[in-house]
Structure formats: C-alpha cells, structure tokens
N, C-alpha and C. Protein backbone atom coordinates (compact mmCIF):
# COMPACT_ATOMS: atom_id res chain seq x y z
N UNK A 1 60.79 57.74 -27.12
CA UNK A 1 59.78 57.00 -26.47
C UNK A 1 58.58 56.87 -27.42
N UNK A 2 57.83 55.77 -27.33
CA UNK A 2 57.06 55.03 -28.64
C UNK A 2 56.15 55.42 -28.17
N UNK A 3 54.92 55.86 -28.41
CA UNK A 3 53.49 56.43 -28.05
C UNK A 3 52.51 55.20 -28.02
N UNK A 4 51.92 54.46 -26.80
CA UNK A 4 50.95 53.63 -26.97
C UNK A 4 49.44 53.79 -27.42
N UNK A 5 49.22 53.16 -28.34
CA UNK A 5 47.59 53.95 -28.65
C UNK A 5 46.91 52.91 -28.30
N UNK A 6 45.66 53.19 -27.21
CA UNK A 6 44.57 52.43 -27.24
C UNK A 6 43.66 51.96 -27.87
N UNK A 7 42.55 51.31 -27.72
CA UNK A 7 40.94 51.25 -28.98
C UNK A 7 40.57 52.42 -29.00
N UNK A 8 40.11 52.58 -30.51
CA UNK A 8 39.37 53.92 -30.55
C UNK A 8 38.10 53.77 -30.16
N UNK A 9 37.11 54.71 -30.17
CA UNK A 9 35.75 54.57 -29.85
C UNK A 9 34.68 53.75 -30.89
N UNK A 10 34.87 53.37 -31.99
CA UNK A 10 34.65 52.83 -32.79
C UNK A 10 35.22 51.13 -32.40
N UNK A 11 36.01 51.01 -31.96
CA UNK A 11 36.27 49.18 -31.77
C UNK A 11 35.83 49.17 -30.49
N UNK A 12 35.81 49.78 -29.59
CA UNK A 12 35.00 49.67 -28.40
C UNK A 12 33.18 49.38 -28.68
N UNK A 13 32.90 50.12 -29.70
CA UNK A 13 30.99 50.04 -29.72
C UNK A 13 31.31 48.59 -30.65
N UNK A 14 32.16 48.49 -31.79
CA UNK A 14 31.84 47.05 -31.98
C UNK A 14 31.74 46.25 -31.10
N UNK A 15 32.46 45.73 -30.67
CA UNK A 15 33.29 45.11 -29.41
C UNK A 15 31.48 44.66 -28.59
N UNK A 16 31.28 46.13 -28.43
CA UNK A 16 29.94 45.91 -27.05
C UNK A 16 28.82 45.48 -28.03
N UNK A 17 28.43 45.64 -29.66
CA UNK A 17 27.28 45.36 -30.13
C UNK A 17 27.15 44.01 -30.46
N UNK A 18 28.42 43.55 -29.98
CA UNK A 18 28.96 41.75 -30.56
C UNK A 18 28.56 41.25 -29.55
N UNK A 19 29.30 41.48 -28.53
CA UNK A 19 28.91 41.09 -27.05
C UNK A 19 27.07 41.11 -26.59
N UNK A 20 26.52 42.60 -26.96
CA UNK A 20 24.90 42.21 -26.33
C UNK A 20 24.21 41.41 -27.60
N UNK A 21 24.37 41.01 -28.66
CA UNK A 21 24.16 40.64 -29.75
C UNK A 21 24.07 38.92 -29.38
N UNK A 22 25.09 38.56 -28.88
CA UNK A 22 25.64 37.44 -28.44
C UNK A 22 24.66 36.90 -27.01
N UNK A 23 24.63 38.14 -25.83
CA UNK A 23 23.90 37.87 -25.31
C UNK A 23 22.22 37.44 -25.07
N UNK A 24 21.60 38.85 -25.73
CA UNK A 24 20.30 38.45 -26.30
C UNK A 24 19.82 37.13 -27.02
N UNK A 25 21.02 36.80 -27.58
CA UNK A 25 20.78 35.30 -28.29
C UNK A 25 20.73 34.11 -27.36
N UNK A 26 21.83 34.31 -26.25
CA UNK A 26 21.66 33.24 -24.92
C UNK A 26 20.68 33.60 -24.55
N UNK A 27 19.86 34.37 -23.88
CA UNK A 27 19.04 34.80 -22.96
C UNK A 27 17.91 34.49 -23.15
N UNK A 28 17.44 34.12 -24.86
CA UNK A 28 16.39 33.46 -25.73
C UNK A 28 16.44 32.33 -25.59
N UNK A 29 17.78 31.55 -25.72
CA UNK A 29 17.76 30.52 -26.11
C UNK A 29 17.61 29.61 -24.60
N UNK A 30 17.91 30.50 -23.20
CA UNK A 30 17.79 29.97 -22.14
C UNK A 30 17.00 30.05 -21.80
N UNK A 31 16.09 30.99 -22.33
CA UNK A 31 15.00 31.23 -21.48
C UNK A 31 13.60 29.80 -22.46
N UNK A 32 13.60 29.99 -23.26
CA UNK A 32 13.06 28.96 -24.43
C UNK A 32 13.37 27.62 -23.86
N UNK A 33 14.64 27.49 -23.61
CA UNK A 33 15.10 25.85 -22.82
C UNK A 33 14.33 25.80 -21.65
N UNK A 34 14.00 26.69 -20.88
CA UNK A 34 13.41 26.64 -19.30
C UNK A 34 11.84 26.02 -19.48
N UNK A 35 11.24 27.11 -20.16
CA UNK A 35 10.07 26.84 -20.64
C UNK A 35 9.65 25.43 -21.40
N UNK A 36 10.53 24.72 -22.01
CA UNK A 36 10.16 23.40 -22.28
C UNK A 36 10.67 22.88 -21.40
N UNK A 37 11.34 23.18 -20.91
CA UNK A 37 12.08 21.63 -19.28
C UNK A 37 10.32 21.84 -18.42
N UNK A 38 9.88 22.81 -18.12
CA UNK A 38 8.63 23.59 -17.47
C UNK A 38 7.76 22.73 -18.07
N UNK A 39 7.80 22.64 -19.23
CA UNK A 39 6.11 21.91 -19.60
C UNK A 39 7.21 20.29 -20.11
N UNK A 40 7.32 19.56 -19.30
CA UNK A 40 7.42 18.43 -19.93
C UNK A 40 6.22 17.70 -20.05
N UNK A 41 6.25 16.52 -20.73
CA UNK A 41 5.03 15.79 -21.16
C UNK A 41 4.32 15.23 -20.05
N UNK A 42 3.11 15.38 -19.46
CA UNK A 42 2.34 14.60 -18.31
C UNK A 42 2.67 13.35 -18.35
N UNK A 43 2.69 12.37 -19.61
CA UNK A 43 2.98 11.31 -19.58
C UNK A 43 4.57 10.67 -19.35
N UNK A 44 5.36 11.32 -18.84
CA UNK A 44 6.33 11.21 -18.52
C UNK A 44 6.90 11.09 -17.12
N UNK A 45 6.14 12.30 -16.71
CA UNK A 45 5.94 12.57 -15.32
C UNK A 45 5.07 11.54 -14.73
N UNK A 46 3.99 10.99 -15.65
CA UNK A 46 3.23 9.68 -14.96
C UNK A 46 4.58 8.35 -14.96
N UNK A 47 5.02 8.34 -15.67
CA UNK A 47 5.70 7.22 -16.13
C UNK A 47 6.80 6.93 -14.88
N UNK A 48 7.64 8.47 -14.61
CA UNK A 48 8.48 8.68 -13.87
C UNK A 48 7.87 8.11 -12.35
N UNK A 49 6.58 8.46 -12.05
CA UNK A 49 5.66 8.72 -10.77
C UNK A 49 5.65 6.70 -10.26
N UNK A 50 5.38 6.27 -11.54
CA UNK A 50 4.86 4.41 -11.72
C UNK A 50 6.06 3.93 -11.25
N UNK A 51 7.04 4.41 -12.44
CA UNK A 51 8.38 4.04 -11.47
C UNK A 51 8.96 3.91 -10.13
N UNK A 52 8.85 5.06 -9.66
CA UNK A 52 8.96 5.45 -8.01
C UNK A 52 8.35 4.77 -7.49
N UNK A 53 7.56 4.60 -7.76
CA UNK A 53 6.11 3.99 -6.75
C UNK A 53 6.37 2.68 -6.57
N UNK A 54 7.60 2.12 -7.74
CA UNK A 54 7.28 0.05 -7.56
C UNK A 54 8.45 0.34 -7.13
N UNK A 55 9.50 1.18 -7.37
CA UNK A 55 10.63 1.04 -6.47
C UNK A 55 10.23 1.11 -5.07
N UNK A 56 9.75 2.18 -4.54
CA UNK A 56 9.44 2.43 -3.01
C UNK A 56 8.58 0.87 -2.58
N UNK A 57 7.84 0.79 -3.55
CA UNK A 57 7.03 -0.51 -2.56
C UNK A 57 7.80 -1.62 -2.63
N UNK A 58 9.15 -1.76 -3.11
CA UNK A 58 10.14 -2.89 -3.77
C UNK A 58 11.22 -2.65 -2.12
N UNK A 59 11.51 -1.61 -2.33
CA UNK A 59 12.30 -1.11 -1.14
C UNK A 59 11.86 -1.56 0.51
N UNK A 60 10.30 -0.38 0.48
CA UNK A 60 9.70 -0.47 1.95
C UNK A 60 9.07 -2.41 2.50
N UNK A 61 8.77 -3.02 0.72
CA UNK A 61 8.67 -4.33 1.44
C UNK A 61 7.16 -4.27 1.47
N UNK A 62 6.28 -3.26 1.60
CA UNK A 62 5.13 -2.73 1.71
C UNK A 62 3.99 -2.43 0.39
N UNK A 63 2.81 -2.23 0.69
CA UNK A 63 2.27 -1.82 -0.49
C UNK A 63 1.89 -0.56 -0.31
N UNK A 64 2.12 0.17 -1.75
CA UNK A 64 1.57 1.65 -1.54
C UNK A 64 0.52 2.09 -2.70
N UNK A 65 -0.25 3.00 -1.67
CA UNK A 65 -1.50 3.69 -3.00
C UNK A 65 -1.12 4.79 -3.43
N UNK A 66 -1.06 4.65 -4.89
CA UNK A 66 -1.33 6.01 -5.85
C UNK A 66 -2.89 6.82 -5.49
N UNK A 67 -3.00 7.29 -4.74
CA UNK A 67 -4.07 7.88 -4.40
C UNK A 67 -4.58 9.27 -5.54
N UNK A 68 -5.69 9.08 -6.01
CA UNK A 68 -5.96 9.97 -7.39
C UNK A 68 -7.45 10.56 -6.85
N UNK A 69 -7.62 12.01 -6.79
CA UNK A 69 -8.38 12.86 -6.75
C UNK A 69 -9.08 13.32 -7.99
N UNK A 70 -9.62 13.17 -8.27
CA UNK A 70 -9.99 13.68 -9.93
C UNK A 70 -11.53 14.55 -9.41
N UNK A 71 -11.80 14.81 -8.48
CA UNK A 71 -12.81 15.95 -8.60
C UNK A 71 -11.41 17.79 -8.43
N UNK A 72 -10.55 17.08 -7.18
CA UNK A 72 -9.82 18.49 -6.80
C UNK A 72 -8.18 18.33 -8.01
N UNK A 73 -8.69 17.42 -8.39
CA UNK A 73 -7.72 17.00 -9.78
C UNK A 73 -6.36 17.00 -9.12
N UNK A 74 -5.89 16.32 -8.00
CA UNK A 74 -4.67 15.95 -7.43
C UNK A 74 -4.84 14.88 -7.17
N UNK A 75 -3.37 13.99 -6.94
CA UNK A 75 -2.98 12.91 -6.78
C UNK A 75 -1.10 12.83 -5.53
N UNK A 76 -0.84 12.26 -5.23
CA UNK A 76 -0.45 11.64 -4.06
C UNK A 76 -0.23 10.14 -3.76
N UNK A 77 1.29 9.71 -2.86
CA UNK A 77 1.52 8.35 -3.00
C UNK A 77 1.84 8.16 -1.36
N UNK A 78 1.04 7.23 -0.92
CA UNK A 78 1.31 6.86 0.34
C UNK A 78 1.14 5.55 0.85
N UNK A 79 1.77 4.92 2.13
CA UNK A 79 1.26 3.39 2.43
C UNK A 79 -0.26 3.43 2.27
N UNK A 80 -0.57 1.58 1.62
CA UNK A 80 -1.69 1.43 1.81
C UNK A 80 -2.22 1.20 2.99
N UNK A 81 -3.43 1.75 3.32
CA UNK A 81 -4.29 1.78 5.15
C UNK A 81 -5.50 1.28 4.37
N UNK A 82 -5.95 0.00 4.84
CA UNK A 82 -7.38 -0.09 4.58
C UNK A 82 -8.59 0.76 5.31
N UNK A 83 -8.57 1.31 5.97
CA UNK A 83 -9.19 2.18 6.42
C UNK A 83 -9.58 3.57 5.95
N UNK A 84 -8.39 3.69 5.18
CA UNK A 84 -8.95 4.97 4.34
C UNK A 84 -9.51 4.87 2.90
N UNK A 85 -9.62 3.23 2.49
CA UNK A 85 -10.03 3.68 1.10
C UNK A 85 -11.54 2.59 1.27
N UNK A 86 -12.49 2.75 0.80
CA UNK A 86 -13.91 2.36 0.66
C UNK A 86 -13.62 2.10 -0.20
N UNK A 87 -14.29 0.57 -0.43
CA UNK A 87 -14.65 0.20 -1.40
C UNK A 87 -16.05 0.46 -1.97
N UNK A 88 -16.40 0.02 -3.51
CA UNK A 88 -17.77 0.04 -3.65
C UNK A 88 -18.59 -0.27 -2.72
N UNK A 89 -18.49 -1.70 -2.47
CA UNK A 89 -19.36 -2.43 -2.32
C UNK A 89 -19.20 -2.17 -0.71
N UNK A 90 -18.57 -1.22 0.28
CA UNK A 90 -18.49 -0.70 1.87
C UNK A 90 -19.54 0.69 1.51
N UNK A 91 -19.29 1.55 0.46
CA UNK A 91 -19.94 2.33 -0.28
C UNK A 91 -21.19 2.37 0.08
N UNK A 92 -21.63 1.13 -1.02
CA UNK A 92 -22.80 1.17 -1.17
C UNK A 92 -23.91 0.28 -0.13
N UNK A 93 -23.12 -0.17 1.37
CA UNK A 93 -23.11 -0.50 2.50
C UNK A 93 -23.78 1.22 3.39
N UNK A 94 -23.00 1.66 3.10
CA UNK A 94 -23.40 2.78 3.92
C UNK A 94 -24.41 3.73 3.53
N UNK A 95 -24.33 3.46 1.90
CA UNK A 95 -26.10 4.44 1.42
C UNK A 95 -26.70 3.61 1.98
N UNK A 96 -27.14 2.19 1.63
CA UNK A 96 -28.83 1.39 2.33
C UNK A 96 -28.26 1.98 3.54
N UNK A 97 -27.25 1.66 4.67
CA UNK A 97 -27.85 1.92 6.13
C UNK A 97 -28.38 2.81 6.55
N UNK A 98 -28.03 4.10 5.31
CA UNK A 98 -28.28 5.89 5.85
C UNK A 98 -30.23 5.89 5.71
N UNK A 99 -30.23 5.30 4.03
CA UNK A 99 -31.50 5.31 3.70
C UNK A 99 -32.00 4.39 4.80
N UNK A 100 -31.76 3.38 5.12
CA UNK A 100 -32.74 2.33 6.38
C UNK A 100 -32.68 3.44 7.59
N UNK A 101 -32.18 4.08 7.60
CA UNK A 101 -32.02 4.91 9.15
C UNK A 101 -33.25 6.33 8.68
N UNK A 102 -33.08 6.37 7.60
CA UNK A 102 -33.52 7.80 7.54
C UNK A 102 -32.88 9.07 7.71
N UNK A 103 -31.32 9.31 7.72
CA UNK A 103 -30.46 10.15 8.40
C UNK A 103 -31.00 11.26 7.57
N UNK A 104 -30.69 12.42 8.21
CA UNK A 104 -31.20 13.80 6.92
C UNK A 104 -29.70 14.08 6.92
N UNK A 105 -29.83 15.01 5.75
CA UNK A 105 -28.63 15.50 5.05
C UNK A 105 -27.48 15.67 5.46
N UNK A 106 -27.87 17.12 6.62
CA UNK A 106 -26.70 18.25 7.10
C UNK A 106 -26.28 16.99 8.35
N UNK A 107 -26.46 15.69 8.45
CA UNK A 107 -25.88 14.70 9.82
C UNK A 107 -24.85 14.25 9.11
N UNK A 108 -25.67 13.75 7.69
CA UNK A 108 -24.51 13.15 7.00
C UNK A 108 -23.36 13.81 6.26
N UNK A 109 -23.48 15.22 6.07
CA UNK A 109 -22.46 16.08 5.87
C UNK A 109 -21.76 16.24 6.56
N UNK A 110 -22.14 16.50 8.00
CA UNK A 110 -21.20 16.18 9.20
C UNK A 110 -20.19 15.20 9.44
N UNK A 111 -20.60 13.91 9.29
CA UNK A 111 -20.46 12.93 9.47
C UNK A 111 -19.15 12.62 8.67
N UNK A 112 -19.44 12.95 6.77
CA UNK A 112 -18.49 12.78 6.13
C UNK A 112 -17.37 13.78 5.91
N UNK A 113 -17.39 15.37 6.89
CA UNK A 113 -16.56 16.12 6.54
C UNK A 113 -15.33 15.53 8.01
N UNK A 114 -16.35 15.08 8.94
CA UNK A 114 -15.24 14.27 10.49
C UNK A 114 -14.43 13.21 9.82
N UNK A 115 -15.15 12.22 8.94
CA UNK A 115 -14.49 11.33 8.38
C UNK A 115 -13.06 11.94 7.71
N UNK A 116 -13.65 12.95 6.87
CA UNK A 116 -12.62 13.08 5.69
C UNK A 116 -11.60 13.37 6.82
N UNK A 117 -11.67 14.40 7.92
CA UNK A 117 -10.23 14.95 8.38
C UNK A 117 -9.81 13.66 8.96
N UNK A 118 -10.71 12.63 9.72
CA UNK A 118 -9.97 11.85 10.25
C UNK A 118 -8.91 11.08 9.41
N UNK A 119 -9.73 10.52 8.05
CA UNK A 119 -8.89 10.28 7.18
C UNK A 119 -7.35 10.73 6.84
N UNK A 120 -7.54 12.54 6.31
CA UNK A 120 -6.25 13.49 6.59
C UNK A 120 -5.54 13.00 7.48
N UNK A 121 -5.56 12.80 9.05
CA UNK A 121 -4.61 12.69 10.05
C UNK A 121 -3.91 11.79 10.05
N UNK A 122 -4.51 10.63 8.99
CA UNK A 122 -4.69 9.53 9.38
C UNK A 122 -3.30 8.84 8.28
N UNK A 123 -3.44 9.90 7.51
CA UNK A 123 -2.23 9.53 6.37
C UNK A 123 -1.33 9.93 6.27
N UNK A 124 0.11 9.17 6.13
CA UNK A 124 1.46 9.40 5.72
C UNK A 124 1.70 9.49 4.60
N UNK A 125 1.73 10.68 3.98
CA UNK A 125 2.51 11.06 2.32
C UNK A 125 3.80 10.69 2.36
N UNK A 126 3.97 9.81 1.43
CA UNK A 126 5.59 9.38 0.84
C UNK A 126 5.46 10.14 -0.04
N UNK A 127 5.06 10.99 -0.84
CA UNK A 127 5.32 11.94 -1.68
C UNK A 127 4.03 13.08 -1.68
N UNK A 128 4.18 14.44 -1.43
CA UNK A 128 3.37 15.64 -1.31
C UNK A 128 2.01 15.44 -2.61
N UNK A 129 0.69 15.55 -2.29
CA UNK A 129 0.21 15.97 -2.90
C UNK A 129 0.45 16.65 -4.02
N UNK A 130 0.23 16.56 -5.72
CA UNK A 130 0.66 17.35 -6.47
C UNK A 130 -0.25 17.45 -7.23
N UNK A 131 -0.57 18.58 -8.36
CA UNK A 131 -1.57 18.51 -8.90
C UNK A 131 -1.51 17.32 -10.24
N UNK A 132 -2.94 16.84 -10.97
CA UNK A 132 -2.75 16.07 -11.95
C UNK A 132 -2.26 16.60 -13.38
N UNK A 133 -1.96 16.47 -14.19
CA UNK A 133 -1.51 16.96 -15.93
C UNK A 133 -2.98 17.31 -16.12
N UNK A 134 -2.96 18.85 -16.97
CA UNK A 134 -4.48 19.33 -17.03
C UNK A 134 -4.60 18.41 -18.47
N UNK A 135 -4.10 17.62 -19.31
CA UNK A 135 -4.74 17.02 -20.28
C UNK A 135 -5.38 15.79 -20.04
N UNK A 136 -4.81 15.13 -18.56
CA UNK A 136 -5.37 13.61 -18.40
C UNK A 136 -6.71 13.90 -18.04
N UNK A 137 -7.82 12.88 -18.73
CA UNK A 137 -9.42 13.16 -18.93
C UNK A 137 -9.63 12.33 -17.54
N UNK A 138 -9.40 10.83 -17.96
CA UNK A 138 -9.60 9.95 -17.77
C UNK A 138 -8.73 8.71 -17.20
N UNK A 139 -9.05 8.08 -16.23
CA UNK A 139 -8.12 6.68 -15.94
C UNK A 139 -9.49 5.46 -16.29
N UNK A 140 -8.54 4.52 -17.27
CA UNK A 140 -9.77 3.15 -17.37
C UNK A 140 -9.09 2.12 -16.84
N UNK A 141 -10.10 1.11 -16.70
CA UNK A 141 -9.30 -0.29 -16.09
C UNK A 141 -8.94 -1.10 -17.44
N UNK A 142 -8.11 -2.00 -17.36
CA UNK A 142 -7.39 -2.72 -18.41
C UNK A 142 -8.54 -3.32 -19.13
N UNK A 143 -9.87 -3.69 -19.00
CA UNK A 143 -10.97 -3.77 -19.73
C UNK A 143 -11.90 -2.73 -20.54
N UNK A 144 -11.21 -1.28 -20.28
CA UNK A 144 -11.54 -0.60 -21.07
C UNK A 144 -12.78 0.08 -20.04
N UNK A 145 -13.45 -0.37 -19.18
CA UNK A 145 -14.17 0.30 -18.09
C UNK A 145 -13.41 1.64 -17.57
N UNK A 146 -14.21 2.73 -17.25
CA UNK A 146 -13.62 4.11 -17.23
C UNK A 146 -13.95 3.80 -15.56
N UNK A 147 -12.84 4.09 -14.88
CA UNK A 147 -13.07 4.12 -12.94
C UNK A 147 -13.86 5.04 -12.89
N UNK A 148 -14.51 5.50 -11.85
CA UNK A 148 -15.20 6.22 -11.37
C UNK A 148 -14.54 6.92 -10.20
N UNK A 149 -14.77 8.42 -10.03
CA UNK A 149 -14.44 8.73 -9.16
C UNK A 149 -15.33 9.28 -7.79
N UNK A 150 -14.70 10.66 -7.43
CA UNK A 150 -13.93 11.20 -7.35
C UNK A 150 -12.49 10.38 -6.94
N UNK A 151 -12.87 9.54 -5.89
CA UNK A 151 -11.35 8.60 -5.54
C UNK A 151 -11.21 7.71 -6.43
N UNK A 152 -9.87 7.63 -7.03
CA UNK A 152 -9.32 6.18 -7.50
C UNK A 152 -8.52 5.80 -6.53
N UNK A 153 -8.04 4.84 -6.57
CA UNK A 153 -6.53 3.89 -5.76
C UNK A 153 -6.24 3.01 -6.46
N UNK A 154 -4.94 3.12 -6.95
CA UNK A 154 -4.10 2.34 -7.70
C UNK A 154 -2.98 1.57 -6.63
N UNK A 155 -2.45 0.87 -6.38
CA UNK A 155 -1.62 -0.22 -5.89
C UNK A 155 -0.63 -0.63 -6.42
N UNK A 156 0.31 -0.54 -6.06
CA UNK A 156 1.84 -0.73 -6.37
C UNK A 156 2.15 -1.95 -4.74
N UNK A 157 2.87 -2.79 -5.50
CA UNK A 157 3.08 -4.33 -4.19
C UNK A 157 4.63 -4.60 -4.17
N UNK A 158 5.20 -4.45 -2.84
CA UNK A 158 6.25 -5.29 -2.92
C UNK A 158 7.39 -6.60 -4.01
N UNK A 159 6.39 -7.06 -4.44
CA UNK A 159 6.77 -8.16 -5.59
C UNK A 159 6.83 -7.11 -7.02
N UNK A 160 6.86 -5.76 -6.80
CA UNK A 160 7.53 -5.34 -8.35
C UNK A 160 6.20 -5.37 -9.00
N UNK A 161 5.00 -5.62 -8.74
CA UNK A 161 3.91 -5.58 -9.75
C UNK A 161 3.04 -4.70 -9.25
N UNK A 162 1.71 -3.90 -9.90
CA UNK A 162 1.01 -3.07 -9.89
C UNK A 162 -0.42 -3.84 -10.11
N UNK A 163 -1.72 -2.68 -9.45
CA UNK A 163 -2.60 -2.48 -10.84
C UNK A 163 -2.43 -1.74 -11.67
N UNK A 164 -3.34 -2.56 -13.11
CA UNK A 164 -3.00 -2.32 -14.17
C UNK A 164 -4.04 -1.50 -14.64
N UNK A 165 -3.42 -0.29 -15.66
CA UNK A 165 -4.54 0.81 -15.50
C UNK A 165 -3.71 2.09 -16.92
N UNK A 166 -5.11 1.94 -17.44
CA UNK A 166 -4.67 3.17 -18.51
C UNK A 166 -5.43 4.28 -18.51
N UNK A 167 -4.19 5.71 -18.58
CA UNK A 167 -4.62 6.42 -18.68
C UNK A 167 -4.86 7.46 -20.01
N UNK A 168 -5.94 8.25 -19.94
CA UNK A 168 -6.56 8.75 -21.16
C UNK A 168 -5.61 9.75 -21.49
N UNK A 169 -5.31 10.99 -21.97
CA UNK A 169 -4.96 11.94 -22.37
C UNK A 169 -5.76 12.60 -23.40
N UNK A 170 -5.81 14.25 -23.51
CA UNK A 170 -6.15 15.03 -24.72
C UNK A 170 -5.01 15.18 -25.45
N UNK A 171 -5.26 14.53 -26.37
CA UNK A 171 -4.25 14.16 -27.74
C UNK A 171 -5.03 13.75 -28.90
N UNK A 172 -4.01 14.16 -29.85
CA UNK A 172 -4.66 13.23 -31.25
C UNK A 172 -3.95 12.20 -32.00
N UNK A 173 -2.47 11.95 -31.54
CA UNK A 173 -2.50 10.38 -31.62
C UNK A 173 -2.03 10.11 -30.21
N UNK A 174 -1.95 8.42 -29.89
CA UNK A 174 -1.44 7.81 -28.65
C UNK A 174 -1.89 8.63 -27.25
N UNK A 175 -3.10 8.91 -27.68
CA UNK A 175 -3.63 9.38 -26.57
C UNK A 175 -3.75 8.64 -24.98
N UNK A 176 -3.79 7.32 -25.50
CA UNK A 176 -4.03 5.90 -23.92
C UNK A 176 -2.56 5.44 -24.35
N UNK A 177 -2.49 5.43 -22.27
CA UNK A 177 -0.64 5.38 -21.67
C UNK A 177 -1.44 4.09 -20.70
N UNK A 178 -1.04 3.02 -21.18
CA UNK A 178 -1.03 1.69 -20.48
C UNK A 178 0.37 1.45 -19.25
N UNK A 179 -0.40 1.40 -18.28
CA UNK A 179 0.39 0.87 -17.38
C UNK A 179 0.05 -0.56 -16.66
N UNK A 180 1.43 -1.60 -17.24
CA UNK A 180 1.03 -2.85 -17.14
C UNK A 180 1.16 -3.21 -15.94
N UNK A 181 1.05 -4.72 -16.00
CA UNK A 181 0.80 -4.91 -14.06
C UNK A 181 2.23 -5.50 -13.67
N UNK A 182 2.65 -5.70 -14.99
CA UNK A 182 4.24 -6.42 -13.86
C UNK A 182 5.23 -5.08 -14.32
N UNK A 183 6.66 -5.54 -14.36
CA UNK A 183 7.25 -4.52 -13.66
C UNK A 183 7.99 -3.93 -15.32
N UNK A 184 7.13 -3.33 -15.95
CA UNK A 184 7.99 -3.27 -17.74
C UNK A 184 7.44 -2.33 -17.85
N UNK A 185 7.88 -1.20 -19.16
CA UNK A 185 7.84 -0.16 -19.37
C UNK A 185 6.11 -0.15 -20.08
N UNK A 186 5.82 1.11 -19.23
CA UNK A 186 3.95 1.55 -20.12
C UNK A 186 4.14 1.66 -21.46
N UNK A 187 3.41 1.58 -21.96
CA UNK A 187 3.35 1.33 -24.01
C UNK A 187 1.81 2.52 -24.04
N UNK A 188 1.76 2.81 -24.90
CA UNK A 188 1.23 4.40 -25.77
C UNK A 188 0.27 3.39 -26.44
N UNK A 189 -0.72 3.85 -26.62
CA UNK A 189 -1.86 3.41 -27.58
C UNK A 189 -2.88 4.16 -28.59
N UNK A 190 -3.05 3.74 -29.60
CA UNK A 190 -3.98 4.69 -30.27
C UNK A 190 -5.60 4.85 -29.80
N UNK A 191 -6.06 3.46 -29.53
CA UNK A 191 -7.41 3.29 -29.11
C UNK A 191 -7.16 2.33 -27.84
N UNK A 192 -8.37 2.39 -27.06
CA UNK A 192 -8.65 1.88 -26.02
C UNK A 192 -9.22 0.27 -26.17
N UNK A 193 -8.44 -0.63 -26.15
CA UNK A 193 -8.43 -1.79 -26.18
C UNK A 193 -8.66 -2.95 -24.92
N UNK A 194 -9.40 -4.04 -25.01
CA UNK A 194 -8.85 -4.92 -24.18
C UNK A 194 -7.69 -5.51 -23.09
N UNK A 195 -7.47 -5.54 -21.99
CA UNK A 195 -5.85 -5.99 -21.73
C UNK A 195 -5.24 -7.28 -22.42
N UNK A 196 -6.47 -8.02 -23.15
CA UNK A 196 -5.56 -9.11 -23.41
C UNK A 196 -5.05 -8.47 -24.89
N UNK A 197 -5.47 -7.72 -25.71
CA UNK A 197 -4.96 -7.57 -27.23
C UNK A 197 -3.43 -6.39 -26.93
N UNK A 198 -3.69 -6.04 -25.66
CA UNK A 198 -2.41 -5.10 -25.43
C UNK A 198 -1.17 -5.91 -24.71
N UNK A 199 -1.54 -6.89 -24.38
CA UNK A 199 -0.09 -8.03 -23.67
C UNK A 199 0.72 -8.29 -25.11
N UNK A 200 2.10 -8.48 -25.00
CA UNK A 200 2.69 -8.46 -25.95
C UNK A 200 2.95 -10.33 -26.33
C-alpha cells in the first residue's frame, strides 16, 4: 500500500501569502474605484440632471423648474407653479408696498416665514432636493449677467428646449458649462462669453 503525502507546511504558507497578497491588491484597487465613482465630476451630474429634466418635461407634456437654492446651496426639479416663483419685478412690488405701508420687521418676518411653508406644501418634487457641487460659484445668463439669488429658476418646456444658462465652476481650465436652449449637448468654455459668440 502506497503512502499518500499531503502539502507540507511550507506550500500551505505560500499558498496563503499569494492568496492575501492578491487580496490586499483587490481591496485597494476596489476600494480606490469606489472613491472615484463617489466623487464624479459636478459637471456631469449637472449635465445628467439637464438631461432628465427635458426628458421629463418632453414626457409630462408640461414645464418644469430646476429650482436652485444657492444661499442653503441645494437644488431640486419640480412642475412649474407660478405661484411659487416671484419675479423681480412682483419682488420689487412688494418692497414699495411694505415701505408705503410702513410694516415693521418681525410682521414681515412672519409674513415671509407663512409664505415660505405655504410655498413647501405647495410643491411637488419630481426629484428630492439634493445638495449643489461644492465647486459651482456661480450660474450666469447667456449674456454673461451673473443671476442673483438666493432663488434661481431655470425652465425646461415640453418642446425639448430650455433656458439657457451657464454655469461657473472652481477650475483652472473650462471652468463655464453652457447649457444651450434647444435640445444639444452643453459645451465647456474657457471664458465667459456672449450667447451669440458661443452658438455654433
């Protein structure tokens, strides 16, 4: 009868220093992959966001606002309600009436914190509140005018077209991400230009 011999203890520790050797190397290399899928580029995620947004308003038939927070630095996409967005010029309607009235402060703090929730109740998110990319500075209008905030509203329409609107980034090249008004891919810019020298 033939004697079977097993691994000695020596091809067994190779065996295992190959194996965690092997592992440690995945475990880097997965963990390294996570962390860049994690930070993808803001401008991508905007790009992805523009997209959605003319599909859904292409789909619902409807128009929807990119609704942009830039004091609590979030943004959000929902039907447009004229009721919730002021314009300037409703704006600046309601300072003269406050000043013609004389209202004091803590009425009108009141006044605008009832508003705001009514506002809240008042809106349907097609997509959750999310926060903005901590590098975007700035959104300008296609004339190179910087919006003002704290609210922006951007508009996405049924017919596949948008407003048109670039945004800034902290970068040192192609810092301005043009987003055009009809339905074609945003283009990267070095400087902040005119809309007509950026139409192709």
């Amino acid at each position: 009868m033939k004697y079977r011999r097993g691994f000695t203890l020596v091809e067994v520790l190779v065996v295992v220093a190959i194996l965690g050797t092997m592992a440690v190397l995945v475990f880097d290399l997965l963990r390294s992959f996570i962390a860049d899928a994690g930070e993808a580029p803001s401008e991508l995620t905007i790009e992805g966001l523009v997209s959605q947004a003319r599909e859904r308003a292409l789909i619902h038939g409807k128009i929807l606002t990119l609704y942009i927070d830039m004091e609590k630095r979030e943004f959000g996409l929902r039907e447009y309600d004229p009721l919730l967005e002021t314009s300037v010029d409703a704006s600046l309607a309601q300072l003269s009436e406050r000043i013609r009235r004389g209202r004091n402060p803590t009425t009108d703090d009141k006044e605008k914190k009832k508003q705001e929730e009514e506002k809240e109740r008042r809106t349907v998110w097609l997509m959750d509140k999310r926060k903005l990319p901590a590098n975007l500075l700035r959104i300008h209008s296609v004339s190179g005018l910087t919006l003002a905030g704290p609210d922006i509203f951007l508009h996405f329409y049924p017919d596949g077209t948008s407003d048109s609107f670039i945004l800034e980034f902290e970068r040192e090249q192609n810092q301005y991400l043009y987003i055009p008004r009809q339905n074609t891919a945003p283009r990267y810019l070095t400087d902040l230009r005119p809309a007509e020298e950026v139409r192709p």
